[in-house]
Structures are given as C-alpha cells and as structure tokens.
N, C-alpha and C. Protein backbone atom coordinates (compact mmCIF):
# COMPACT_ATOMS: atom_id res chain seq x y z
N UNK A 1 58.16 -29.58 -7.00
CA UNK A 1 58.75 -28.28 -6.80
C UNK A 1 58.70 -27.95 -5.31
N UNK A 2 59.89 -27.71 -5.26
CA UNK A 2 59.83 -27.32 -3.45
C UNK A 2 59.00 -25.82 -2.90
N UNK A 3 58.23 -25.57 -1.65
CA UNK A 3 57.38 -24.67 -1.72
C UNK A 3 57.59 -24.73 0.01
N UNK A 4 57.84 -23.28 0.25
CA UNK A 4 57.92 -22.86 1.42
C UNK A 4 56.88 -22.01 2.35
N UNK A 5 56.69 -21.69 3.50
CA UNK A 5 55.36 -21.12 4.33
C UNK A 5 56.62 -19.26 4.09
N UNK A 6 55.77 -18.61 4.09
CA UNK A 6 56.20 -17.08 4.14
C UNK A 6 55.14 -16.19 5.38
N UNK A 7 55.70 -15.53 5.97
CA UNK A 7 54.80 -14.56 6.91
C UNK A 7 55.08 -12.71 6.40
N UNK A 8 54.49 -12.04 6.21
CA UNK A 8 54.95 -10.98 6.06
C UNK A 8 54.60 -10.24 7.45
N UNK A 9 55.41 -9.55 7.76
CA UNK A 9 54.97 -9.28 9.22
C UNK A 9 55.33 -7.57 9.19
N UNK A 10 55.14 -6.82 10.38
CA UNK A 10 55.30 -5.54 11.39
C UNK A 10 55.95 -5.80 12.16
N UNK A 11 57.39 -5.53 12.31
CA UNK A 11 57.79 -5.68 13.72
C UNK A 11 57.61 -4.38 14.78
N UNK A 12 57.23 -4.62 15.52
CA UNK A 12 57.05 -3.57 16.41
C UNK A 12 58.79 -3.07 17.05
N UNK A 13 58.67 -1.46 17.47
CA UNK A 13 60.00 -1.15 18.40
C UNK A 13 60.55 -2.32 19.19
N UNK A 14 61.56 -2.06 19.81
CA UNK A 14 62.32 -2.95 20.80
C UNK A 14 61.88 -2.89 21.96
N UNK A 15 61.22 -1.30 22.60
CA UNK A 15 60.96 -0.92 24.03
C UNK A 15 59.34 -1.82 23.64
N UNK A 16 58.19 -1.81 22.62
CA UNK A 16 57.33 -2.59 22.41
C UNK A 16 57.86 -4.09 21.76
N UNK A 17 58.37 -4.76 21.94
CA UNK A 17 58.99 -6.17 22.32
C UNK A 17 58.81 -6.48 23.03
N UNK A 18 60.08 -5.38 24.04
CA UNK A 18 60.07 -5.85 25.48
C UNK A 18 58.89 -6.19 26.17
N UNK A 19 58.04 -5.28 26.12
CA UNK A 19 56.79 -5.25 26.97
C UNK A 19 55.72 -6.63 26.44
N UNK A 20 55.82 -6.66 25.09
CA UNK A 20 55.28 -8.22 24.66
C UNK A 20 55.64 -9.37 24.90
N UNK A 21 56.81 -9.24 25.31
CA UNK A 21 57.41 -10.52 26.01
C UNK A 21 57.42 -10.36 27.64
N UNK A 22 57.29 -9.74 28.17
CA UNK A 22 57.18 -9.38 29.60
C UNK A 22 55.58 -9.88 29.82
N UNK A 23 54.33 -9.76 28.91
CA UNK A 23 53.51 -9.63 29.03
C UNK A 23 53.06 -10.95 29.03
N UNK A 24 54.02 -11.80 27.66
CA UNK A 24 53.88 -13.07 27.33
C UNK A 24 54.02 -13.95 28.85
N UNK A 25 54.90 -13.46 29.19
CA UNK A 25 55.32 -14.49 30.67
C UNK A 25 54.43 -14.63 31.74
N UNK A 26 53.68 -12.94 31.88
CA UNK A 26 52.66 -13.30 33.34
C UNK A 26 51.61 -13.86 32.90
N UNK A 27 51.46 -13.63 31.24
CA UNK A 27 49.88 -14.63 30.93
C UNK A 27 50.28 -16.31 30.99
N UNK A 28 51.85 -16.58 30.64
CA UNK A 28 51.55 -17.99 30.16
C UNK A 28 52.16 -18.65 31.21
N UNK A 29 51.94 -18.03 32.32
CA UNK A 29 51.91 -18.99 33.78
C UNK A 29 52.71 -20.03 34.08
N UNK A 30 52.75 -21.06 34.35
CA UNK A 30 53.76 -21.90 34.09
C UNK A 30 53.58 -23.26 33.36
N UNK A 31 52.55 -23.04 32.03
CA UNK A 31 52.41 -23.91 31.01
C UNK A 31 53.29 -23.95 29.50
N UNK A 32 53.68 -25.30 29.99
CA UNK A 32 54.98 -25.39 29.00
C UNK A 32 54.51 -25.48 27.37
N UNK A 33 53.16 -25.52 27.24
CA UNK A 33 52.26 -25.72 25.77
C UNK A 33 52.10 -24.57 25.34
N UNK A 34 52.26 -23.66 25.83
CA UNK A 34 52.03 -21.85 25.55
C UNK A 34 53.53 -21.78 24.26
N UNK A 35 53.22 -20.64 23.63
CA UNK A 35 53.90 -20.35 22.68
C UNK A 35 54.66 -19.29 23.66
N UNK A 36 56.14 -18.83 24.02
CA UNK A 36 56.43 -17.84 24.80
C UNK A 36 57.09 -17.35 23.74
N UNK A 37 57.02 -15.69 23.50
CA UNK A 37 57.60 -14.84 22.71
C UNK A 37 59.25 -14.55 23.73
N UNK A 38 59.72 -14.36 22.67
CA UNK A 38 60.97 -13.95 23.16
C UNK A 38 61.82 -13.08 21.49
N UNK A 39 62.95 -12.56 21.76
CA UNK A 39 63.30 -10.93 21.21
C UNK A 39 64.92 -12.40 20.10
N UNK A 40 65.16 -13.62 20.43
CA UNK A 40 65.81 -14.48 19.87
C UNK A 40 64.93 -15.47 19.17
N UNK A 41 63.72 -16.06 19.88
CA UNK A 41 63.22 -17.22 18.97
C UNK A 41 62.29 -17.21 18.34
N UNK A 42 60.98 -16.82 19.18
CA UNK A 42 59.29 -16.03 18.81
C UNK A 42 59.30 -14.77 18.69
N UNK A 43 60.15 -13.70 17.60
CA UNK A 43 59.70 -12.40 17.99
C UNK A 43 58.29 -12.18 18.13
N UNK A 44 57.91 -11.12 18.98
CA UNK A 44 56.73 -10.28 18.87
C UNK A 44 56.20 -9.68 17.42
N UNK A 45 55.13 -9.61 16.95
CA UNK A 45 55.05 -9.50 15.61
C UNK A 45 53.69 -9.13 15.13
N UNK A 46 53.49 -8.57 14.32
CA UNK A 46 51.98 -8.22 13.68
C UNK A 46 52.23 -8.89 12.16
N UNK A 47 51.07 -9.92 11.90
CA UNK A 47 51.34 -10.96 10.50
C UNK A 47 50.40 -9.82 9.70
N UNK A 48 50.74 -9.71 8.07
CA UNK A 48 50.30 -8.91 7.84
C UNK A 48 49.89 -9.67 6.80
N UNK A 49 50.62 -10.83 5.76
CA UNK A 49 49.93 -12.13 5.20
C UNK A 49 50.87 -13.27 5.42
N UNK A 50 50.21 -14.11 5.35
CA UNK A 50 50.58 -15.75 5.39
C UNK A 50 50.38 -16.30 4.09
N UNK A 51 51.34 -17.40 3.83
CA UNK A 51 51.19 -18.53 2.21
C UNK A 51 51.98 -19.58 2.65
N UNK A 52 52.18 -20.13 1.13
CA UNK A 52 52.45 -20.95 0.39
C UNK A 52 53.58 -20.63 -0.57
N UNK A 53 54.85 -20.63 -0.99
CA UNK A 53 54.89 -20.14 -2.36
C UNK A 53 56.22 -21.35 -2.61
N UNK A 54 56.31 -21.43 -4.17
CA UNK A 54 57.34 -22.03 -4.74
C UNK A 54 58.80 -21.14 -4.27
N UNK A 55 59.93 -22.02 -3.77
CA UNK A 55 61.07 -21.81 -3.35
C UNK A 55 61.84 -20.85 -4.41
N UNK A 56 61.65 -20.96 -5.32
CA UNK A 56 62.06 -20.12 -6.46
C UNK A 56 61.70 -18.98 -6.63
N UNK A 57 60.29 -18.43 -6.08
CA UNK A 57 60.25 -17.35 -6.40
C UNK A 57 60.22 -16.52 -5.12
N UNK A 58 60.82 -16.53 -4.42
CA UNK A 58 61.72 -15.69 -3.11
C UNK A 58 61.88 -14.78 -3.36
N UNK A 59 63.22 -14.84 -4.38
CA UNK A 59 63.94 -13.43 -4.99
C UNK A 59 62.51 -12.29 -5.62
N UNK A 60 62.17 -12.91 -5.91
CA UNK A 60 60.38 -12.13 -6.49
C UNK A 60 60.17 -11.51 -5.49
N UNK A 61 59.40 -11.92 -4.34
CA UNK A 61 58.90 -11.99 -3.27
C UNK A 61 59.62 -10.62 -2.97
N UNK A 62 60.62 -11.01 -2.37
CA UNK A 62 61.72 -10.25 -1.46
C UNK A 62 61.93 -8.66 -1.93
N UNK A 63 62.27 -8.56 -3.33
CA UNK A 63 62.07 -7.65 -3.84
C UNK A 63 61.15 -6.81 -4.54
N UNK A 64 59.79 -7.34 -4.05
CA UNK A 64 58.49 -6.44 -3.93
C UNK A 64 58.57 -6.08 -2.45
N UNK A 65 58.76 -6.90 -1.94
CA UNK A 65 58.90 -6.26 0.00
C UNK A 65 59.73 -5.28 0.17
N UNK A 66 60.76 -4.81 -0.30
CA UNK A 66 61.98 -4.12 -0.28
C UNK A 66 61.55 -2.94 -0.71
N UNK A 67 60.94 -2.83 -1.89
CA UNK A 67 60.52 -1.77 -2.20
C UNK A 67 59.32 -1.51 -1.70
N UNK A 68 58.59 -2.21 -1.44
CA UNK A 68 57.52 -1.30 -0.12
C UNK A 68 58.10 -0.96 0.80
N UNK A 69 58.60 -1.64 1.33
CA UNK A 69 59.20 -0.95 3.08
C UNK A 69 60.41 -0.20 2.43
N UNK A 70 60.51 0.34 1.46
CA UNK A 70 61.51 1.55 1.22
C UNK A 70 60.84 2.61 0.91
N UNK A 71 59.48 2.57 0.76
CA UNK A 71 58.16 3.86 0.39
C UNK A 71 57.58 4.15 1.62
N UNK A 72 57.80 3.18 2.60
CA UNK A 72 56.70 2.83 3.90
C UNK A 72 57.16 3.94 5.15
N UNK A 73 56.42 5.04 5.45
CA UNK A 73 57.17 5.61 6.53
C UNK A 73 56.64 5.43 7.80
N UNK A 74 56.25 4.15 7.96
CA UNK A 74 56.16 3.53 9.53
C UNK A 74 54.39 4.42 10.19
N UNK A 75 54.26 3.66 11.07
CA UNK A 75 53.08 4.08 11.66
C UNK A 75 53.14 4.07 13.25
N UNK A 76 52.28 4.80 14.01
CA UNK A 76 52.66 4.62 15.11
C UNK A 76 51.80 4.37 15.84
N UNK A 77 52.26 2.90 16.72
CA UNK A 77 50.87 2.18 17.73
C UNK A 77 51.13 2.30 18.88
N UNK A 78 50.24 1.81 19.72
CA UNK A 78 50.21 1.90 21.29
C UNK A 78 49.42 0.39 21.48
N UNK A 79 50.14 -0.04 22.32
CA UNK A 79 49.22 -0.84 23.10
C UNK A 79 48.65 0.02 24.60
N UNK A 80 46.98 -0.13 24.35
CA UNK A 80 46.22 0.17 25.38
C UNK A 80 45.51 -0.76 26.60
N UNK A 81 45.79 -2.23 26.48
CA UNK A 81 45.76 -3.01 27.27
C UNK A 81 46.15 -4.29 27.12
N UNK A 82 45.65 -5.74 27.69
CA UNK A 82 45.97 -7.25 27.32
C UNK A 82 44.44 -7.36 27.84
N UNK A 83 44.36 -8.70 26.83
CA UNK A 83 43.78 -9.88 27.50
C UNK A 83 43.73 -10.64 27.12
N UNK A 84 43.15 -11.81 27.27
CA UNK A 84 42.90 -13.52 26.66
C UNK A 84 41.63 -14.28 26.58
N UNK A 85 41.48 -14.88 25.29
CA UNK A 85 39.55 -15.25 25.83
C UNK A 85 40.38 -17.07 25.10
C-alpha cells in the first residue's frame, strides 16, 4: 500500500515570510548545505504534526483539516528575536 510523509503546518503572514527569509539569508552565509527558505520552494512555516499515512486516506485527512481551519480564528505572533545554537 502506498504511504506518503504529511506535515500539518501554520503558515505565518506574508510581511512574516518575508522577514523569515530575509533572516534565512544573513544566517546561512554562503553555505550551500543550509536549507534556504524561500516564499516558492521552502516556505517559512510552523509544523504542527508530522507522519506517515496510507495514500488513500488523504481525502480523510484533508477534510478533518478543513474543518478545523474553518472553526480556527487565527492567532497572533511576533517574532522577538533570532538565533542559532
């Protein structure tokens, strides 16, 4: 049975994108092994769970997500700094 990786994620605003990818660039210096976020390939993102699941049950999936984020009235963050360890 075919079985695919799923992320459920947060996307943050666009003006908080921007700044995660702006941010991505002065940390990841000029090493080509760095993961670089960008707003087309790596969005910026908060994972909220990670799996496993059978390819079949998507449509499942999808439409438990749908109806949460149709109850969900958003929250509101700030980033207050960076760093890296």
């Amino acid at each position: 049975m075919s079985k695919i990786a799923v992320d459920a994620v947060l996307l943050p605003s666009d003006k908080m994108m921007d700044m995660a990818v702006e941010a991505g660039k002065k940390l990841s210096g000029n090493s080509l092994s760095r993961i670089l976020l960008s707003k087309e390939n790596c969005l910026p993102h908060i994972s909220l769970a990670m799996g496993v699941i059978h390819k079949k049950n998507l449509p499942l999936i999808n439409n438990d997500l749908q109806e949460i984020a149709i109850e969900f009235q958003g929250i509101q963050l700030s980033a207050t700094g960076i760093s890296t360890h």
